[in-house]
N, C-alpha and C. Protein backbone atom coordinates (compact mmCIF):
# COMPACT_ATOMS: atom_id res chain seq x y z
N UNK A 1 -10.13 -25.89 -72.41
CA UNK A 1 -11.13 -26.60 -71.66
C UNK A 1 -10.56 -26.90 -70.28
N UNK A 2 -11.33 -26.78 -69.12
CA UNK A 2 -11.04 -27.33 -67.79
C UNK A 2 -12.19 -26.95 -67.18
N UNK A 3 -11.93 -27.79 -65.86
CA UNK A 3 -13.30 -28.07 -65.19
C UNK A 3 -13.34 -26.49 -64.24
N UNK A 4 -12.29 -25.93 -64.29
CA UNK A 4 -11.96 -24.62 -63.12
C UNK A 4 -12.39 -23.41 -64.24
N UNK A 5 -13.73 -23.06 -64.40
CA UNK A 5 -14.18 -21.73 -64.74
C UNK A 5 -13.50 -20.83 -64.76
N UNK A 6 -12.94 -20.45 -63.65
CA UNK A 6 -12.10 -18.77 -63.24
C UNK A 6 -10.70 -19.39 -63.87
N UNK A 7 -9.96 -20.54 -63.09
CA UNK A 7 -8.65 -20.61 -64.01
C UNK A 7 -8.91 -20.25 -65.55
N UNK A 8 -9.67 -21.38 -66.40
CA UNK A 8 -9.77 -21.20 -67.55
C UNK A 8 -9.88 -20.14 -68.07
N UNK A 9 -10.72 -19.22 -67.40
CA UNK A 9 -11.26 -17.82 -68.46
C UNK A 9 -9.74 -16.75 -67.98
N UNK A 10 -9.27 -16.92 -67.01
CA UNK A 10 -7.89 -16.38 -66.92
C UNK A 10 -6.92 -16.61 -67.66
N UNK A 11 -6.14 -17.89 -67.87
CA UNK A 11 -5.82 -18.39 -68.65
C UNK A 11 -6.46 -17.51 -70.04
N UNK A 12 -7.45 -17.56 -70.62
CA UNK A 12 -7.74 -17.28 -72.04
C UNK A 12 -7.52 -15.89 -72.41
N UNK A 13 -7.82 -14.82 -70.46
CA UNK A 13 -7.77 -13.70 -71.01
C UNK A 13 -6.20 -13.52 -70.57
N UNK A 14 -5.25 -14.06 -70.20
CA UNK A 14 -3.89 -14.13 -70.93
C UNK A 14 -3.70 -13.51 -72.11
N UNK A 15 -3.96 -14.80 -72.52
CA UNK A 15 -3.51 -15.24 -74.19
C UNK A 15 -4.41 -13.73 -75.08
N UNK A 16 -5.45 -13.87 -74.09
CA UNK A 16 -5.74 -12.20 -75.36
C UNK A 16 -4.75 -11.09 -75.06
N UNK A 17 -4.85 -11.00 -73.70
CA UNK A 17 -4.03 -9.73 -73.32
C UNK A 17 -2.42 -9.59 -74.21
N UNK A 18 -1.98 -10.96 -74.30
CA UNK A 18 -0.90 -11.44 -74.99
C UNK A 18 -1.20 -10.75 -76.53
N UNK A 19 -2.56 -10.45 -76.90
CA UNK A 19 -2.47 -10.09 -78.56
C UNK A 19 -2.84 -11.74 -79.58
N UNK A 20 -3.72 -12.41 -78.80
CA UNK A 20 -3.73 -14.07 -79.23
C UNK A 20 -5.61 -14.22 -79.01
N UNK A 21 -5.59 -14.97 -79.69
CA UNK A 21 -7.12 -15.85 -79.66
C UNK A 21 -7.42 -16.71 -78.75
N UNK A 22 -8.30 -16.62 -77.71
CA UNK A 22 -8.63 -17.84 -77.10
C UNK A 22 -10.24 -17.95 -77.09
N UNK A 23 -10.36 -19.78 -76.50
CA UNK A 23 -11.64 -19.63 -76.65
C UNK A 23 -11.28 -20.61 -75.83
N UNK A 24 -12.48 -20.10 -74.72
CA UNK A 24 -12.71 -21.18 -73.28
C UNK A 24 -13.90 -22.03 -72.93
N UNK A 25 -13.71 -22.96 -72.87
CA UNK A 25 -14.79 -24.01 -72.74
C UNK A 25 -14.70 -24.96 -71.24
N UNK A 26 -16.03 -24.45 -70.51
CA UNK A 26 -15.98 -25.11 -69.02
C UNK A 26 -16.68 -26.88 -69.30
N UNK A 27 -15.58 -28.05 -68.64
CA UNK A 27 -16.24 -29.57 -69.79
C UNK A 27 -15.20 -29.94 -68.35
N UNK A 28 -15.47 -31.25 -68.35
CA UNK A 28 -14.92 -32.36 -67.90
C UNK A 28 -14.38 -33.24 -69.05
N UNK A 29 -13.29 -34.07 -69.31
CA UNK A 29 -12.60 -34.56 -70.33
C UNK A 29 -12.51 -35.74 -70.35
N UNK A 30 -13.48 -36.53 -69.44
CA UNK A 30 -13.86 -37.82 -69.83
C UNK A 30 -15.72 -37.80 -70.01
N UNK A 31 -16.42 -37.04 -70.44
CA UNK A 31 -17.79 -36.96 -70.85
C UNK A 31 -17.43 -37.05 -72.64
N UNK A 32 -18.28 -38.23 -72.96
CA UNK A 32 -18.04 -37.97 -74.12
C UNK A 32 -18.95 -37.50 -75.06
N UNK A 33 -19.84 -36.73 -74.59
CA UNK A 33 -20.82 -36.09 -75.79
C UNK A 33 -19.92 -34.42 -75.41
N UNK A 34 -18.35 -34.18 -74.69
CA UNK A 34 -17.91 -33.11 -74.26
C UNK A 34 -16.84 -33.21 -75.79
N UNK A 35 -16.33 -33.77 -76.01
CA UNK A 35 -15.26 -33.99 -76.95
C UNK A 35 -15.92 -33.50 -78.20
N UNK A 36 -16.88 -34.16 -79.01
CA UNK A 36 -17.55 -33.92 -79.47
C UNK A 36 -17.82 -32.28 -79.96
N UNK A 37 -18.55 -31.71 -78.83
CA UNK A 37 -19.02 -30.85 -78.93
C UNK A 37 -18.14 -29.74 -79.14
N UNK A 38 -16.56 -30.24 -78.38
CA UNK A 38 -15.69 -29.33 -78.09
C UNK A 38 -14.97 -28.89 -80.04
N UNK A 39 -15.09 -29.94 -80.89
CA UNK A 39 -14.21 -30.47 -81.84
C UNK A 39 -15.57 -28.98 -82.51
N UNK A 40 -16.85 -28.97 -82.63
CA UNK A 40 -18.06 -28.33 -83.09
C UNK A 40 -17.73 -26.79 -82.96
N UNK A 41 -17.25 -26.67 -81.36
CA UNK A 41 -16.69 -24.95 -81.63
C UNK A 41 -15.34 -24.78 -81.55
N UNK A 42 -14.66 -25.45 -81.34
CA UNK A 42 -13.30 -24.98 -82.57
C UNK A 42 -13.72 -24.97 -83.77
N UNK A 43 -14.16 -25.57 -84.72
CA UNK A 43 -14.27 -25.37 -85.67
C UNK A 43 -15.00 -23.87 -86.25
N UNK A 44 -16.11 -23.89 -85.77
CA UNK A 44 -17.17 -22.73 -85.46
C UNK A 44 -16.81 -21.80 -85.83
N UNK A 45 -15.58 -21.57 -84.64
CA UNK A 45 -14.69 -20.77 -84.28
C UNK A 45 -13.76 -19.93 -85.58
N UNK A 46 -12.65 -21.16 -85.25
CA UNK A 46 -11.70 -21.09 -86.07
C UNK A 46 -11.59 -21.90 -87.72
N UNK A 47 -12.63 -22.23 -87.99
CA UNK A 47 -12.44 -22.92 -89.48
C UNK A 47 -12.24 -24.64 -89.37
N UNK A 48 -11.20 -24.63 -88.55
CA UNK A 48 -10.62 -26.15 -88.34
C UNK A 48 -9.49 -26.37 -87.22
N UNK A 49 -9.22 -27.83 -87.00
CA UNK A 49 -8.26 -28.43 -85.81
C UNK A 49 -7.06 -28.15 -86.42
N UNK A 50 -5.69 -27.62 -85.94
CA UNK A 50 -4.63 -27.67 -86.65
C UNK A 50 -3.34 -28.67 -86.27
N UNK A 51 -3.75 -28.07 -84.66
CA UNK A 51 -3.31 -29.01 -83.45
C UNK A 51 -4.10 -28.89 -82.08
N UNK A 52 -3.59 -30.46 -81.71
CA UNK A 52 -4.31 -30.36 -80.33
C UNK A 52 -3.24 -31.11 -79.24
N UNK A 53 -3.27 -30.41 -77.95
CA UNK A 53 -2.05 -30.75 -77.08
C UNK A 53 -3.00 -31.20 -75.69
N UNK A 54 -3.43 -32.92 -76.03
CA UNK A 54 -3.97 -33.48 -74.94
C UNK A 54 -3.13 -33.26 -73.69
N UNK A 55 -3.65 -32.69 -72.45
CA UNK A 55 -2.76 -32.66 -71.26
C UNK A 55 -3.65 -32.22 -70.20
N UNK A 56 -5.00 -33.50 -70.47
CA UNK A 56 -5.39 -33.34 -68.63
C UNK A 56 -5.04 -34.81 -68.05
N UNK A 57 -4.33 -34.10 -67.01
CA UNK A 57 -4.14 -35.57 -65.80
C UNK A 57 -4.71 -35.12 -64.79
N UNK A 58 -5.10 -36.28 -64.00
CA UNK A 58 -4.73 -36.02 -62.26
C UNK A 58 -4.07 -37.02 -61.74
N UNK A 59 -3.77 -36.87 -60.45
CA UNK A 59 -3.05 -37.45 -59.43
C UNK A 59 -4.06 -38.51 -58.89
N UNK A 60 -5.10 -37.80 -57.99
CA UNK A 60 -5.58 -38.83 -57.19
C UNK A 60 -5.47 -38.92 -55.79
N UNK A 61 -5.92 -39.44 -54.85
CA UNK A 61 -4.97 -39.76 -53.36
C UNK A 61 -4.00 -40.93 -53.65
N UNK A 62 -2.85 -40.12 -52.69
CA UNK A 62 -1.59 -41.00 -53.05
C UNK A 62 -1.90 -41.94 -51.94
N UNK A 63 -2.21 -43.54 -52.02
CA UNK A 63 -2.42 -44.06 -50.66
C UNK A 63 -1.73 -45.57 -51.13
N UNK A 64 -1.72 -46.49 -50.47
CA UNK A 64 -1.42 -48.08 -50.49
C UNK A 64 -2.21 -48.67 -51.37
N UNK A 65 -2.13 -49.48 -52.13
CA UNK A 65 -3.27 -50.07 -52.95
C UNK A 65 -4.13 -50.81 -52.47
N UNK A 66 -3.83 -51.53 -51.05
CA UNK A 66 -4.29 -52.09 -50.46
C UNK A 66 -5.17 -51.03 -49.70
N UNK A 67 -5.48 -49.86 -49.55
CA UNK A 67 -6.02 -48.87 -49.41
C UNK A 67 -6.96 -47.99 -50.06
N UNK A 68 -6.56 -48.32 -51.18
CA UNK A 68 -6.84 -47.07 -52.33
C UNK A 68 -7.92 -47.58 -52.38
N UNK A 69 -9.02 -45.78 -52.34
CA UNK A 69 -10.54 -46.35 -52.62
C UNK A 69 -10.56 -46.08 -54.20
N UNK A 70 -11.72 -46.72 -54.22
CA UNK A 70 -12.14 -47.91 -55.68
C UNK A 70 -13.06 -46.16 -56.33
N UNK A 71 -13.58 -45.48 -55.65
CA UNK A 71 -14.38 -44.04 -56.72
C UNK A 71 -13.14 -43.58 -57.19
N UNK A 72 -11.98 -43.28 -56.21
CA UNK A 72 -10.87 -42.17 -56.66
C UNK A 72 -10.22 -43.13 -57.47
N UNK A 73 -10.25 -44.07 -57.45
CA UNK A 73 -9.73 -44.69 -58.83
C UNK A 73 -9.93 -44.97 -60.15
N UNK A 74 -11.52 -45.06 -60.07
CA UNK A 74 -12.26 -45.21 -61.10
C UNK A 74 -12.47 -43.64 -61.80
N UNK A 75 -12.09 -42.22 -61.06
CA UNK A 75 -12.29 -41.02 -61.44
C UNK A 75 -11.11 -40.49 -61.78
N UNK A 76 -9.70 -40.99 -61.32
CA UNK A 76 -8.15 -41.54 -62.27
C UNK A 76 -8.43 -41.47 -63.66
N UNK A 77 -8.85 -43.27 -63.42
CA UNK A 77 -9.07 -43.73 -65.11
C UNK A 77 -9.92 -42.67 -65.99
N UNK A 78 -10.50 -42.67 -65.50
CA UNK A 78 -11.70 -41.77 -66.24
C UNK A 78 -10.85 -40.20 -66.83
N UNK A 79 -10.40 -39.31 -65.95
CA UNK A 79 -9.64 -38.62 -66.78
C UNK A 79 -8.51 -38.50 -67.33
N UNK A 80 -7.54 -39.58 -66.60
CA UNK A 80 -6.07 -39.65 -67.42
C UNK A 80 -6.45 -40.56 -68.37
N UNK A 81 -7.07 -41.70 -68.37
CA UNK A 81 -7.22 -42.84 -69.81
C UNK A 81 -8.62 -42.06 -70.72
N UNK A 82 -9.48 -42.55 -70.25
CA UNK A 82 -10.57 -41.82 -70.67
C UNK A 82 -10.62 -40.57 -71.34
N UNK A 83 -10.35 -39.93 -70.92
CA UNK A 83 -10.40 -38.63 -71.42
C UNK A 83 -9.27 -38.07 -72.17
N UNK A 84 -8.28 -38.94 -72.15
CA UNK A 84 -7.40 -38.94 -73.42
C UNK A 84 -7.82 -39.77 -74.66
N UNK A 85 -8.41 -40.65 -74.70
CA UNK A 85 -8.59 -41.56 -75.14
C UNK A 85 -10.19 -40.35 -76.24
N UNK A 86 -10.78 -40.13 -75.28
CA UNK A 86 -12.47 -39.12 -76.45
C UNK A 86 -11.46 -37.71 -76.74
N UNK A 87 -10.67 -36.93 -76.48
CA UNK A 87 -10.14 -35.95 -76.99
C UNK A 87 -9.58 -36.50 -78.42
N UNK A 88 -8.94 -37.36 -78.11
CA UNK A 88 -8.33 -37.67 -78.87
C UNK A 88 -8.96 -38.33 -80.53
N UNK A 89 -10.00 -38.96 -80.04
CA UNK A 89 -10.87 -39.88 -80.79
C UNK A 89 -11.48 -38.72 -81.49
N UNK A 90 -12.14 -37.56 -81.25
CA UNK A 90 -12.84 -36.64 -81.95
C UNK A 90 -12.47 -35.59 -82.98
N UNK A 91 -10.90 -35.01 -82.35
CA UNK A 91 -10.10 -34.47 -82.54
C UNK A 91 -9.35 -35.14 -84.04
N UNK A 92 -8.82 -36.11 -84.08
CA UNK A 92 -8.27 -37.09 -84.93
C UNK A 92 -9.25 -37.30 -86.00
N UNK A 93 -10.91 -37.45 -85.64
CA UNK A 93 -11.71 -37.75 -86.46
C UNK A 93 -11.80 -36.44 -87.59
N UNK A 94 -11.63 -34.60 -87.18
CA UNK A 94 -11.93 -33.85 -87.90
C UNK A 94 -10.78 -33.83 -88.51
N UNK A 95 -9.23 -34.29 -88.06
CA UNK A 95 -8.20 -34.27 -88.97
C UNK A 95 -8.03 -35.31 -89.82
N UNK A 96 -9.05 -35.96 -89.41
CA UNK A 96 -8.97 -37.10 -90.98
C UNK A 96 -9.93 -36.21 -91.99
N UNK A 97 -11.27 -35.72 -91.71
CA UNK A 97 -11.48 -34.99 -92.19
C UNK A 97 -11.02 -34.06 -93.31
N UNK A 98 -10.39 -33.19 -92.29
CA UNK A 98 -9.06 -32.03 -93.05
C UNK A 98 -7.87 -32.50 -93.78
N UNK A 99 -7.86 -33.65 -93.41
CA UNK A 99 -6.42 -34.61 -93.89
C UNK A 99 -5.02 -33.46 -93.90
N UNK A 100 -5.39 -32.93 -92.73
CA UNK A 100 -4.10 -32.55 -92.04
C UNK A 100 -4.46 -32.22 -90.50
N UNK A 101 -3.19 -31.84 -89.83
CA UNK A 101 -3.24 -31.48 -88.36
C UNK A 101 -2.57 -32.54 -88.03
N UNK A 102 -2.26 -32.36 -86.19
CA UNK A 102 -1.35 -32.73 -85.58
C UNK A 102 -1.62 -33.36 -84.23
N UNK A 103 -1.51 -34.09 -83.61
CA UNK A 103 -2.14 -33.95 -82.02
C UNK A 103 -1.10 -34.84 -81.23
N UNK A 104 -0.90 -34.91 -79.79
CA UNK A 104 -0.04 -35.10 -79.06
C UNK A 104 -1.18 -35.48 -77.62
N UNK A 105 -0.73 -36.33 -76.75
CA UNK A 105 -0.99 -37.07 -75.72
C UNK A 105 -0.02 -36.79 -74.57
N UNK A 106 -0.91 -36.71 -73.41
CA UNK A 106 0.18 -36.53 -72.42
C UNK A 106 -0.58 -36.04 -71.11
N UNK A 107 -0.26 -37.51 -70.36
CA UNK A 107 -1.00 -37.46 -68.92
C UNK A 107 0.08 -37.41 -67.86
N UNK A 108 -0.71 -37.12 -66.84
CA UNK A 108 -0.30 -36.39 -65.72
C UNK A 108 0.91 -37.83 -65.03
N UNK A 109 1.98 -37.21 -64.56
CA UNK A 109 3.18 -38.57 -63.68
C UNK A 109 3.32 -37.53 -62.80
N UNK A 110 3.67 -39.03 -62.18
CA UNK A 110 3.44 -39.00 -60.32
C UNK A 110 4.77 -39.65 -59.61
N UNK A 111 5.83 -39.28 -59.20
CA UNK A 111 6.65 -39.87 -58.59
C UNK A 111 6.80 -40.35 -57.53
N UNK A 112 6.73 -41.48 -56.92
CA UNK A 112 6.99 -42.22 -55.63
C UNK A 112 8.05 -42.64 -55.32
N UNK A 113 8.65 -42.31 -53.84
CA UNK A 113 9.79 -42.83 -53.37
C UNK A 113 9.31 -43.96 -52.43
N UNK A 114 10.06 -44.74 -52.69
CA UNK A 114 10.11 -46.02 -51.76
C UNK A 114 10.92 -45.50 -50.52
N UNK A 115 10.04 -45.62 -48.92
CA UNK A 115 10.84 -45.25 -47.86
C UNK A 115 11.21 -46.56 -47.36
């Protein structure tokens, strides 16, 4: 899943060219009727969740806080918390389901030097 069409379907035709299965889905990862739906064709797909390797972050503009506008912040939260937070929630729900599988978390860091 990612919001970049052409990356994604590149990315997938990788993994075929590689001799591998993919399946690409164009979503934003803090919509949550997206999680959902996403958990509907994996399954579809492949039978069931086995694992899932949460890892959308963004950055953001790097600015002063005393600066920082209030949309690019609120569109932060939204996909590093948020959208870890419904991957995760949906994902987890079909492995309770299956009463197995695996899943992992992991948002985007940002290093700042103090000048």
């Amino acid at each position: 899943m990612d919001r970049d069409a052409t990356g994604g379907e590149a990315t997938a035709g990788i993994v075929r060219q590689q001799g591998g299965e993919a399946l690409f889905v164009q979503a934003d990862v803090h919509e949550c009727r997206i999680g959902a739906g996403l958990c509907d064709k994996a399954v579809g797909a492949y039978g069931r969740i086995d694992c899932f390797h949460n890892n959308a972050g963004i950055e953001g503009k790097v600015a002063n806080i005393a600066d920082y506008d209030e949309a690019m912040f609120d569109t932060v939260m939204a996909v590093n918390v948020k959208g870890v937070f419904l991957g995760l929630k949906y994902v987890l729900k079909q492995m309770l389901v299956q009463a197995t599988g695996g899943a992992s978390g992991n948002t985007v860091h940002a290093g700042l030097e103090a000048g």
